[in-house]
C-alpha atoms as a PDB file:
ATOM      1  CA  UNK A   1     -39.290  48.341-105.039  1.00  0.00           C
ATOM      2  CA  UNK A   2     -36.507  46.758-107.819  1.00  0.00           C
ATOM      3  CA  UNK A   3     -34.068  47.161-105.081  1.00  0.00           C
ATOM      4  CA  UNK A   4     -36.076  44.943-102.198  1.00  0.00           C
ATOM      5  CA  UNK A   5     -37.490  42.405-104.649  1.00  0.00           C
ATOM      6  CA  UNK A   6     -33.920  41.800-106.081  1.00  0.00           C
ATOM      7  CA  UNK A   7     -32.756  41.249-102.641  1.00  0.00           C
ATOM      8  CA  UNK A   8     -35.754  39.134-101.809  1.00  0.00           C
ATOM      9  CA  UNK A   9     -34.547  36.996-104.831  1.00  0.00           C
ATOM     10  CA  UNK A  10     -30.941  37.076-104.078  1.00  0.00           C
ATOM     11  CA  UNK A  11     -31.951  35.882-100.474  1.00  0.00           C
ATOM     12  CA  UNK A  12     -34.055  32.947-101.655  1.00  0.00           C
ATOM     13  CA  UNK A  13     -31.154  31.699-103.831  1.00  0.00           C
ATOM     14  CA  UNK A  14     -28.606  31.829-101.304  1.00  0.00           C
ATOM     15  CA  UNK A  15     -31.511  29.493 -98.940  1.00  0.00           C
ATOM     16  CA  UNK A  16     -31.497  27.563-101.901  1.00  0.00           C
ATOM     17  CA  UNK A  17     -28.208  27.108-102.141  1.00  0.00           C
ATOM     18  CA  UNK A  18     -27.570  26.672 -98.036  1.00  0.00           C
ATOM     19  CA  UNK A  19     -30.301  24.793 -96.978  1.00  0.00           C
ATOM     20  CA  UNK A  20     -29.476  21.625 -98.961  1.00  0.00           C
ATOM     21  CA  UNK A  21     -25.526  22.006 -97.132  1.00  0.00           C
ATOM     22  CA  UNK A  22     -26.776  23.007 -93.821  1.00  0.00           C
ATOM     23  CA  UNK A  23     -29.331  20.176 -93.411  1.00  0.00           C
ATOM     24  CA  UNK A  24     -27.648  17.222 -92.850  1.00  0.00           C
ATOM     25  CA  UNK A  25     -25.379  18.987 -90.696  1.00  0.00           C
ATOM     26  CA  UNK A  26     -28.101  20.223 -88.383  1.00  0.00           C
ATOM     27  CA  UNK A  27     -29.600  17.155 -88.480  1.00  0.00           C
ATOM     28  CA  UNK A  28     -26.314  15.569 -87.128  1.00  0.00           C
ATOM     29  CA  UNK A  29     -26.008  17.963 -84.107  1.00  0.00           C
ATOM     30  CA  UNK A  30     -29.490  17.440 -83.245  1.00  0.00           C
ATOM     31  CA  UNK A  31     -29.315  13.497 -83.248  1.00  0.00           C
ATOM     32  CA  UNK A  32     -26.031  13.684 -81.355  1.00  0.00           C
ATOM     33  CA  UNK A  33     -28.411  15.016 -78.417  1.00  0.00           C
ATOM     34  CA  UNK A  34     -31.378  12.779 -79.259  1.00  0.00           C
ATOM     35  CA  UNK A  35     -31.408   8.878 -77.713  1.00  0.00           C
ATOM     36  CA  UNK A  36     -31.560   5.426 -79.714  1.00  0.00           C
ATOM     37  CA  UNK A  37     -35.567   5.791 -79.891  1.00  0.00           C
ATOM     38  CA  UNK A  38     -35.641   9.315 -80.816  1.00  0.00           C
ATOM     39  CA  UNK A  39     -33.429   8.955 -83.437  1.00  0.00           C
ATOM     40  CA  UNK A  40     -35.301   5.978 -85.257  1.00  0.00           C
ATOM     41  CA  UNK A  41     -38.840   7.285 -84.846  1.00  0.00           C
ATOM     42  CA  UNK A  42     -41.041   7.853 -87.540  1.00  0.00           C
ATOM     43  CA  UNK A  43     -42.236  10.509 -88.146  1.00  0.00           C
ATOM     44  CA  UNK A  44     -38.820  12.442 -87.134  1.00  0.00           C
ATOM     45  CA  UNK A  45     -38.992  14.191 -83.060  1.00  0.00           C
ATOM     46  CA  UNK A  46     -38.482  17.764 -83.654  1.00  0.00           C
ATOM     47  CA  UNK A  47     -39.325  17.744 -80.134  1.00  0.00           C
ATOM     48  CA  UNK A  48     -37.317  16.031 -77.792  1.00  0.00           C
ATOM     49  CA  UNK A  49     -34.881  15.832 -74.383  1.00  0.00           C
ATOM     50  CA  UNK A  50     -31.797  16.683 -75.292  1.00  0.00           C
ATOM     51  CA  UNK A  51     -29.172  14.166 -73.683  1.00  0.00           C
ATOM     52  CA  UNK A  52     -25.207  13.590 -73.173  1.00  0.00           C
ATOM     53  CA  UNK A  53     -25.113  10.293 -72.736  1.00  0.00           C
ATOM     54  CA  UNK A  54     -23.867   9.550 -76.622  1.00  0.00           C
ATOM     55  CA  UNK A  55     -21.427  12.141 -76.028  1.00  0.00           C
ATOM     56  CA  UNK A  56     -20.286  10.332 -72.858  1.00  0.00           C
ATOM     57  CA  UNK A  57     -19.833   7.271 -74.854  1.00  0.00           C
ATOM     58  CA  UNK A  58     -17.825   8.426 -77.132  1.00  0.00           C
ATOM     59  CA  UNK A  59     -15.044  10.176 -75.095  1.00  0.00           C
ATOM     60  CA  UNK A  60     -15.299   7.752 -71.885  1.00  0.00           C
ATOM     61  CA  UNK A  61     -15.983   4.089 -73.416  1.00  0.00           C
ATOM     62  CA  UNK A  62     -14.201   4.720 -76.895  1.00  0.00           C
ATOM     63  CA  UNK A  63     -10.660   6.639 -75.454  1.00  0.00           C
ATOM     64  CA  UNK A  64     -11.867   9.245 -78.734  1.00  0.00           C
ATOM     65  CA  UNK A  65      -8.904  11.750 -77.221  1.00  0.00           C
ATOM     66  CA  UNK A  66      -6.889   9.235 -78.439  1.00  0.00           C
ATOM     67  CA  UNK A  67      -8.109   8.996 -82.156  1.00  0.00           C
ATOM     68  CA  UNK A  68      -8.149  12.692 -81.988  1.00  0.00           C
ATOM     69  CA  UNK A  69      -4.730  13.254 -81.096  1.00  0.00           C
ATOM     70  CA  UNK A  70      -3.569  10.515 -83.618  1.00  0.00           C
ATOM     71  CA  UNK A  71      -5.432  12.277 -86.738  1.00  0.00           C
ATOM     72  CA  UNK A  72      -4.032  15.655 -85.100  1.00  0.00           C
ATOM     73  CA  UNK A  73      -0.384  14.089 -85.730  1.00  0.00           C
ATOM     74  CA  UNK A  74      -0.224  12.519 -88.955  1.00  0.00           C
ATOM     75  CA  UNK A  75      -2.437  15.835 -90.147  1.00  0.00           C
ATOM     76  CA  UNK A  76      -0.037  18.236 -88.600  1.00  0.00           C
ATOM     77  CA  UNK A  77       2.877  16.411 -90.411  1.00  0.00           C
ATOM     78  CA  UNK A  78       1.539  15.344 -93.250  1.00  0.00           C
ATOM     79  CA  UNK A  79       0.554  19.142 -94.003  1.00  0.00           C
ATOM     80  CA  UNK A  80       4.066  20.213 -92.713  1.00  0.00           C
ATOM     81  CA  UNK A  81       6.418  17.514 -95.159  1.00  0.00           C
ATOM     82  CA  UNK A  82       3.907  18.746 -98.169  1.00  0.00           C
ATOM     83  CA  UNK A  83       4.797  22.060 -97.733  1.00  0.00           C
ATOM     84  CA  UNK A  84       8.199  21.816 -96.908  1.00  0.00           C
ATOM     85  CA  UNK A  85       8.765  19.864-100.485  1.00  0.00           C
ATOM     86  CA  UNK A  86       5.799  21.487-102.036  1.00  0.00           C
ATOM     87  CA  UNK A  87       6.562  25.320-101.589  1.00  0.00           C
ATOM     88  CA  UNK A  88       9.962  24.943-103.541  1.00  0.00           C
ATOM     89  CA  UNK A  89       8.480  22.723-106.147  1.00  0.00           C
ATOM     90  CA  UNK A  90       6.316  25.302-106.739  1.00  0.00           C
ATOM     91  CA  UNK A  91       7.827  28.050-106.580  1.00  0.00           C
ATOM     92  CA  UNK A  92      10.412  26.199-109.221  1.00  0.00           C
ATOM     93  CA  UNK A  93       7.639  25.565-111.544  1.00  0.00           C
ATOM     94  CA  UNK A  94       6.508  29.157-111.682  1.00  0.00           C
ATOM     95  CA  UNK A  95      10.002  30.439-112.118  1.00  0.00           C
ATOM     96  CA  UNK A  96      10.825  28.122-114.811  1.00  0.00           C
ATOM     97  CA  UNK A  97       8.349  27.831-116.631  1.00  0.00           C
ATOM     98  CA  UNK A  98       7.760  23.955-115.956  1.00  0.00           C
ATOM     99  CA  UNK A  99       4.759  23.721-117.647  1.00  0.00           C
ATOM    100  CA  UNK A 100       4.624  19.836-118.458  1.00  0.00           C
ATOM    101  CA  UNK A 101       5.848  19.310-114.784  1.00  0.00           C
ATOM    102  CA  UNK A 102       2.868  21.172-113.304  1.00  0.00           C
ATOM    103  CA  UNK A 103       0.849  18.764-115.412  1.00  0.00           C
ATOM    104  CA  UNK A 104       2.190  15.979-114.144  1.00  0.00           C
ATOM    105  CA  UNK A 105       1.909  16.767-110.418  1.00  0.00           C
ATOM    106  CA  UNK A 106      -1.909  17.545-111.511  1.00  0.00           C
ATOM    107  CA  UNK A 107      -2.477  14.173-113.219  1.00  0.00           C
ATOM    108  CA  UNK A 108      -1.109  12.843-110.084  1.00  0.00           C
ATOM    109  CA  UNK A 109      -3.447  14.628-107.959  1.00  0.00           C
ATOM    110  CA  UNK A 110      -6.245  13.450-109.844  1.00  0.00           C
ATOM    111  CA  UNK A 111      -5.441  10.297-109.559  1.00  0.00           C
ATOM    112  CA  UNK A 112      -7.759   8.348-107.250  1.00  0.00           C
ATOM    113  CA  UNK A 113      -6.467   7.086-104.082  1.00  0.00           C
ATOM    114  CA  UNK A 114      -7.548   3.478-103.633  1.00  0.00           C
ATOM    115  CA  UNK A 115      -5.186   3.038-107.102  1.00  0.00           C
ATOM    116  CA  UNK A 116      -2.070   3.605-104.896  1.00  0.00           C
ATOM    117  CA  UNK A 117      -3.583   1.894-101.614  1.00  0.00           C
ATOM    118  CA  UNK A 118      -2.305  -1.615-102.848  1.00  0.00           C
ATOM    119  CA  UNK A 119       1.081  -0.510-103.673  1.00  0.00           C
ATOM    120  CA  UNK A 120       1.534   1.453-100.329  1.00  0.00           C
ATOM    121  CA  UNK A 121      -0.065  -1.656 -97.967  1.00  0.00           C
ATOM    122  CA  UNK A 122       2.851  -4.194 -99.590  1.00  0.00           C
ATOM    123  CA  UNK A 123       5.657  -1.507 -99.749  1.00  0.00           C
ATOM    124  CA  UNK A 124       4.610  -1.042 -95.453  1.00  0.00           C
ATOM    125  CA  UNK A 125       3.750  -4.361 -94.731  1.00  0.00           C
ATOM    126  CA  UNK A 126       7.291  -5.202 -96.359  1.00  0.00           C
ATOM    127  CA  UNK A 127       9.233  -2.387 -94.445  1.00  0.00           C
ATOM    128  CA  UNK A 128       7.226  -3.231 -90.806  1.00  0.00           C
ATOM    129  CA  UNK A 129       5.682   0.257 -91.546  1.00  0.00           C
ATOM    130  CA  UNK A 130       1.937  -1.148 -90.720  1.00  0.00           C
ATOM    131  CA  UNK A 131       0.003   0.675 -88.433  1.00  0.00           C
ATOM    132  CA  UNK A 132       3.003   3.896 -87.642  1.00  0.00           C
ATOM    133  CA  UNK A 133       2.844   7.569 -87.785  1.00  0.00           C
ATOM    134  CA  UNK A 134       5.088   6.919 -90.755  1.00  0.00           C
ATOM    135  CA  UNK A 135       2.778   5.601 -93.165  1.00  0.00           C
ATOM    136  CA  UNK A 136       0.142   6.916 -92.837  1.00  0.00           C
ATOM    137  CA  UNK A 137       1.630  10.634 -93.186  1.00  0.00           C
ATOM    138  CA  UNK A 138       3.796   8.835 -96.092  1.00  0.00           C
ATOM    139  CA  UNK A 139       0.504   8.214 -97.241  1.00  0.00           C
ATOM    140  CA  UNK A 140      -1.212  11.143 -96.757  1.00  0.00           C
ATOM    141  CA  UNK A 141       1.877  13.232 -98.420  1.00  0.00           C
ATOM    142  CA  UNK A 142       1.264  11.672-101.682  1.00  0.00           C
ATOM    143  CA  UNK A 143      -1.789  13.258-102.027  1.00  0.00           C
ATOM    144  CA  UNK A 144      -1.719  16.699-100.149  1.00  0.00           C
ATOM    145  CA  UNK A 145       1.874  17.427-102.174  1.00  0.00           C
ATOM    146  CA  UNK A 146       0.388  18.039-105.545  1.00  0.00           C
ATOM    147  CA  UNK A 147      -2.238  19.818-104.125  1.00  0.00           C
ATOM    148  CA  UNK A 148      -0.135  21.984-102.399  1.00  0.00           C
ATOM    149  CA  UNK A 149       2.102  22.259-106.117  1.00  0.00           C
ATOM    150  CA  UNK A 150      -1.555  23.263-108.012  1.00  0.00           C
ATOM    151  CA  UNK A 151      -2.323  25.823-105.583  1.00  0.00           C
ATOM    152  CA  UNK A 152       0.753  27.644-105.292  1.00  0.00           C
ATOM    153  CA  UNK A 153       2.592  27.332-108.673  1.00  0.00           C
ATOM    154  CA  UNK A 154      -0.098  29.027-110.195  1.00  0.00           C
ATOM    155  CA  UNK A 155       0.375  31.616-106.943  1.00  0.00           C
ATOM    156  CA  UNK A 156       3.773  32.490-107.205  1.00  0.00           C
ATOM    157  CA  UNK A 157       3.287  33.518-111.079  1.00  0.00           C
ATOM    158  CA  UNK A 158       1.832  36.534-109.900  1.00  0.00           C
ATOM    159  CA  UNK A 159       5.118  37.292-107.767  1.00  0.00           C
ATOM    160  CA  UNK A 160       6.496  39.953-109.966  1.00  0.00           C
ATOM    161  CA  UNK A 161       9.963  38.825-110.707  1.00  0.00           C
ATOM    162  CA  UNK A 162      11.741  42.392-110.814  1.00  0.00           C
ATOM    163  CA  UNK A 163      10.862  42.263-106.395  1.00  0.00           C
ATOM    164  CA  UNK A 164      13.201  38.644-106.918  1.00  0.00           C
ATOM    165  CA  UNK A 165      15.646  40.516-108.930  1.00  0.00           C
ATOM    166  CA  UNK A 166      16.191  43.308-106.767  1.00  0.00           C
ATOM    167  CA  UNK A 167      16.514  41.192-103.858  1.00  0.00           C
ATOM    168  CA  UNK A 168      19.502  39.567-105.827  1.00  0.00           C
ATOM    169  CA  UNK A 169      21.308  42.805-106.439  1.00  0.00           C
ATOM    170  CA  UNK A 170      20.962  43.703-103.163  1.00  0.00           C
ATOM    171  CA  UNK A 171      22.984  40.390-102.367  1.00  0.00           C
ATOM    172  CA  UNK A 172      20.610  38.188-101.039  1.00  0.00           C
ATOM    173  CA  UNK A 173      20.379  34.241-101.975  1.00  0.00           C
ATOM    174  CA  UNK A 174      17.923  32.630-104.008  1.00  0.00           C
ATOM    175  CA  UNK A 175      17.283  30.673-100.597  1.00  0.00           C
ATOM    176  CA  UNK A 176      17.083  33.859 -98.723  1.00  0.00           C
ATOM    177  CA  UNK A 177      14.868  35.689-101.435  1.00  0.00           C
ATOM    178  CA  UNK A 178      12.182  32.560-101.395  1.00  0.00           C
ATOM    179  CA  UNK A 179      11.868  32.037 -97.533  1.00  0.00           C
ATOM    180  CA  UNK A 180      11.725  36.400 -96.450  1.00  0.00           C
ATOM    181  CA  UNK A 181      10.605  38.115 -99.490  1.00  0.00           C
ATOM    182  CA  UNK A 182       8.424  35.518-101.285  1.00  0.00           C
ATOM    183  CA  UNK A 183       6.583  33.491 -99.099  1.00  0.00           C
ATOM    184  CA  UNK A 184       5.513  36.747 -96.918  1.00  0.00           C
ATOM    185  CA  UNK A 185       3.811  38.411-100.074  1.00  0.00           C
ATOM    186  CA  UNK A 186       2.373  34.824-101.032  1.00  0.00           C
ATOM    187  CA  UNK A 187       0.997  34.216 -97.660  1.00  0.00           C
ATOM    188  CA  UNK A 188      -2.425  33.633 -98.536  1.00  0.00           C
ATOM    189  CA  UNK A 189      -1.844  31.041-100.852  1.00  0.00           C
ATOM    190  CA  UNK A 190       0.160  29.418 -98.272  1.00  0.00           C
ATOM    191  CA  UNK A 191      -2.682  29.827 -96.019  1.00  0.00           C
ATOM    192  CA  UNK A 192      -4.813  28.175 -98.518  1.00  0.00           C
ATOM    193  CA  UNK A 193      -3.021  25.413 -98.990  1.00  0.00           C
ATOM    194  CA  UNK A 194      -1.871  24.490 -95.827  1.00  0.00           C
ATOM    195  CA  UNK A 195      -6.288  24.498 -94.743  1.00  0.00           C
ATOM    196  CA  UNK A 196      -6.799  22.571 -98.014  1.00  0.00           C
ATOM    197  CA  UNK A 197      -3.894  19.903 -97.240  1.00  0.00           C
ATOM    198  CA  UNK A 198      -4.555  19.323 -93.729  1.00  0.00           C
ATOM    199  CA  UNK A 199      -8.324  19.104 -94.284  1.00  0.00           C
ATOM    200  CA  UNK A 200      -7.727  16.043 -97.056  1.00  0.00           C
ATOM    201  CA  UNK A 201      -5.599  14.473 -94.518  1.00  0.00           C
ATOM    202  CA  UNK A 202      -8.328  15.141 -91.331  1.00  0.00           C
ATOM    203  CA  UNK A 203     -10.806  13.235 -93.350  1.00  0.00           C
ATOM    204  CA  UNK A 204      -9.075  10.637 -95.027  1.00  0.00           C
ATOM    205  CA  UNK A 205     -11.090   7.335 -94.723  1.00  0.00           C
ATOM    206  CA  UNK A 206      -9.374   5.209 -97.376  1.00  0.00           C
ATOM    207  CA  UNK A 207      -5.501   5.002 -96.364  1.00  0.00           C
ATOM    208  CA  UNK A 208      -5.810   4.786 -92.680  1.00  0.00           C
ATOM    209  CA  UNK A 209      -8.646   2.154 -92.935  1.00  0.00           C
ATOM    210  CA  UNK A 210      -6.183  -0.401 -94.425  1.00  0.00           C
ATOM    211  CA  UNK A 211      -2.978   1.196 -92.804  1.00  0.00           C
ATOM    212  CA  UNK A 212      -3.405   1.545 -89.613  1.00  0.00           C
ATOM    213  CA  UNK A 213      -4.441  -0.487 -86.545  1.00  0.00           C
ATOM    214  CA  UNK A 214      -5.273   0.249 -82.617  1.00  0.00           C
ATOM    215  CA  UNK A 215      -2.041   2.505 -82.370  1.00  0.00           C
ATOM    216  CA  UNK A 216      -2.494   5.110 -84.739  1.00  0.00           C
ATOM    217  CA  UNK A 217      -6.366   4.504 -85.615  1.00  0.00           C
ATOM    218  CA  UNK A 218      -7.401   7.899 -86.558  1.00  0.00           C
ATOM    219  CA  UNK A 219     -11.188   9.481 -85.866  1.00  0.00           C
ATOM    220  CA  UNK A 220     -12.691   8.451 -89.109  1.00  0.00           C
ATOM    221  CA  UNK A 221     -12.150   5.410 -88.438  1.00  0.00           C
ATOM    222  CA  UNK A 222     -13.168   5.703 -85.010  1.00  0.00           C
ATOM    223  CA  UNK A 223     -16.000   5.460 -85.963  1.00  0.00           C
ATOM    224  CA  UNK A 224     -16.797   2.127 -86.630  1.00  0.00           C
ATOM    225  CA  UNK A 225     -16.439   1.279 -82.932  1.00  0.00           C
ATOM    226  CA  UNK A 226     -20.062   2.083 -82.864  1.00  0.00           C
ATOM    227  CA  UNK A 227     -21.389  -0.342 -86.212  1.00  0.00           C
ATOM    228  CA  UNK A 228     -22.002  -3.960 -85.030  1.00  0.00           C
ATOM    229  CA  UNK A 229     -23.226  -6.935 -86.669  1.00  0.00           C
ATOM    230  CA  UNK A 230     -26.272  -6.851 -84.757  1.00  0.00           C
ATOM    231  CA  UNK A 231     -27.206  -3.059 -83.900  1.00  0.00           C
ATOM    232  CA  UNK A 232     -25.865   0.398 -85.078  1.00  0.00           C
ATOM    233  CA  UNK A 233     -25.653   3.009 -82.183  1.00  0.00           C
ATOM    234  CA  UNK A 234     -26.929   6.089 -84.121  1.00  0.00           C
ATOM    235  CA  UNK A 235     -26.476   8.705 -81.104  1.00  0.00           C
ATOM    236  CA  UNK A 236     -22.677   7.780 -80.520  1.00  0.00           C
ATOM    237  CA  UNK A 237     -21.998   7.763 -84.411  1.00  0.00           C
ATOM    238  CA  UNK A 238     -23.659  10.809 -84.533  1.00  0.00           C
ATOM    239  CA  UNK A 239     -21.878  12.354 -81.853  1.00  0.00           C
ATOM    240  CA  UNK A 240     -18.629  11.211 -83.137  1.00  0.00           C
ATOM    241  CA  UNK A 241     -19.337  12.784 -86.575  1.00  0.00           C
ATOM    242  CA  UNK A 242     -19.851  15.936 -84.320  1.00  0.00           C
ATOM    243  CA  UNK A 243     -16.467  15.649 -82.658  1.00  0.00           C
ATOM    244  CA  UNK A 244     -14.734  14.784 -86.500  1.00  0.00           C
ATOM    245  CA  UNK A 245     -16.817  17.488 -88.227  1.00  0.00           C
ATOM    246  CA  UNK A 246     -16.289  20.677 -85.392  1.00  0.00           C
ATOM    247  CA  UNK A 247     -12.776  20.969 -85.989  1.00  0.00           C
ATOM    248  CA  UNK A 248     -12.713  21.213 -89.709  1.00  0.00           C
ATOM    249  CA  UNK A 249     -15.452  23.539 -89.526  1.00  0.00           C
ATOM    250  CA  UNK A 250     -13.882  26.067 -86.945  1.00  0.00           C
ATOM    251  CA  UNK A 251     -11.032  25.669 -89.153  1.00  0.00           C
ATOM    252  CA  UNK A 252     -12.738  27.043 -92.312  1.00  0.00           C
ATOM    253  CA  UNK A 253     -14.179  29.390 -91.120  1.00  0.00           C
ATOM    254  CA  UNK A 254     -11.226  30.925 -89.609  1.00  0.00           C
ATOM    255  CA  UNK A 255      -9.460  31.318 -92.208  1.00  0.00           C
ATOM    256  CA  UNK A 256     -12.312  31.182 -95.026  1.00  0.00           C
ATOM    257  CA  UNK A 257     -11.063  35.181 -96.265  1.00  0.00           C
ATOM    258  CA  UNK A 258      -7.401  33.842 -96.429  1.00  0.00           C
ATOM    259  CA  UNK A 259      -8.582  30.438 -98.381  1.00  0.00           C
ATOM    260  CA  UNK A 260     -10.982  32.564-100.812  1.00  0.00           C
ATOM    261  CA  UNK A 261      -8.469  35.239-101.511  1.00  0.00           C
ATOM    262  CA  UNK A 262      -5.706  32.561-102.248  1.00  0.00           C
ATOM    263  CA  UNK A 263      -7.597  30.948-104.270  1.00  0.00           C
ATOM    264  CA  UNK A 264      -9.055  34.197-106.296  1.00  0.00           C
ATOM    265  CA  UNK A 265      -5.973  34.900-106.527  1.00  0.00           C
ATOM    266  CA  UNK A 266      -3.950  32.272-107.294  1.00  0.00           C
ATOM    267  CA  UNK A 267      -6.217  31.509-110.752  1.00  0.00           C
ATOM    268  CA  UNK A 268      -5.678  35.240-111.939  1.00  0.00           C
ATOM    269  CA  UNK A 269      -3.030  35.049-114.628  1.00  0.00           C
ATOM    270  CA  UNK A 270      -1.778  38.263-115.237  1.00  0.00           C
END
């Protein structure tokens, strides 16, 4: 009996805990089915004909491929420039011993966004860099780098040093040690904070809002193509918050064990 009632509580806790996440997110999917009337009736349809036509809206009067192939490139290089200057950074911090470095690139991370957002729109506008791939993965870099730095500095302390060491007898380069003995063993981290980096940058609102234009506009911002003065098409938004969302989702939870065990892992100090 102590066994099933402490799984009874264990199980009402976890609803506890998941029904407040899982909520709105249901709700979305359902209202991306529902029509304009459906969606504003009170009380709320539980009931109801489930449709396309928001769907349809999005993809065939909005050109949404388009946003989603833009956020798909400055999110693929953003994530790929932060760990390409990240990885070493890091892995130079946990060698040596940069502790007041680390906590620098952490102060910067905390930093909030819209500070920089002034500085980056005259430093673009000035270059001709308004509305390019270029600025808004610029952009995007300054904030995924130091979290790739946090993540992985603390990582690649638990590297034992002697497996770097031996490597070096054996004649290999520092270059050669990081990129085939390191990196393999701290492949979840990497896994970690590649999901974590190219999440921030999937999502970002802020820096494309004021940095980009019709060329590169990127889904979150895609968005507003449905928010007029006059009316606010709830199905398409909530469609397009479908089409945002899914990807980011299926991304998480492929790789959820990697991104858990990085983490875990990555705060041991040992």
């Amino acid at each position: 009996m102590k066994k099933i009632a402490g799984k009874l509580v264990f199980a009402l806790l976890v609803l506890f805990v998941v029904i407040p996440v899982a909520f709105p997110l249901i709700w979305i999917l359902l209202s991306s089915f529902k029509t304009q009337v459906d969606i504003t009736a009170s009380p709320p349809r539980w009931l109801f004909e489930p449709t396309l036509q928001n769907y349809e809206k999005v993809f065939r009067e909005q050109d949404f491929l388009k946003f989603f192939i833009n956020s798909t490139i400055v999110g693929v290089s953003a994530t790929l420039v932060s760990l390409a200057l990240g990885l070493p950074a890091a892995w130079s911090i946990a060698r040596f011993k940069q502790t007041k470095l680390n906590l620098l690139i952490l102060v910067a991370r905390i930093m909030p966004g819209i500070a920089l957002l002034l500085p980056w729109f005259l430093i673009f506008s000035r270059l001709g860099l308004i509305d390019s791939y270029a600025a808004l993965v610029m952009a995007h870099v300054i904030i995924g780098l130091p979290l790739v730095v946090w993540i992985m500095s603390s990582f690649f302390e638990q590297v034992p040093l002697e497996i770097e060491e031996s490597a070096r007898v054996d004649g290999a380069t520092r270059q050669r040690t990081f990129l085939e003995i390191v990196l393999p063993i701290s492949s979840p981290g990497v896994v970690t904070a590649t999901t974590l980096s190219f999440l921030f940058s999937w999502n970002n609102f802020m820096f494309s809002q004021v940095l980009s234009m019709e060329r590169t506009r990127t889904l979150p911002i895609a968005v507003y193509n449905f928010v007029s003065y006059a009316e606010i098409d709830w199905g398409a938004v909530m469609a397009a918050a479908v089409v945002i969302i899914a990807p980011a989702i299926v991304l998480t939870m492929f790789f959820q064990k990697y991104v858990i065990r990085g983490l875990t892992m990555g705060a041991v100090k040992g």
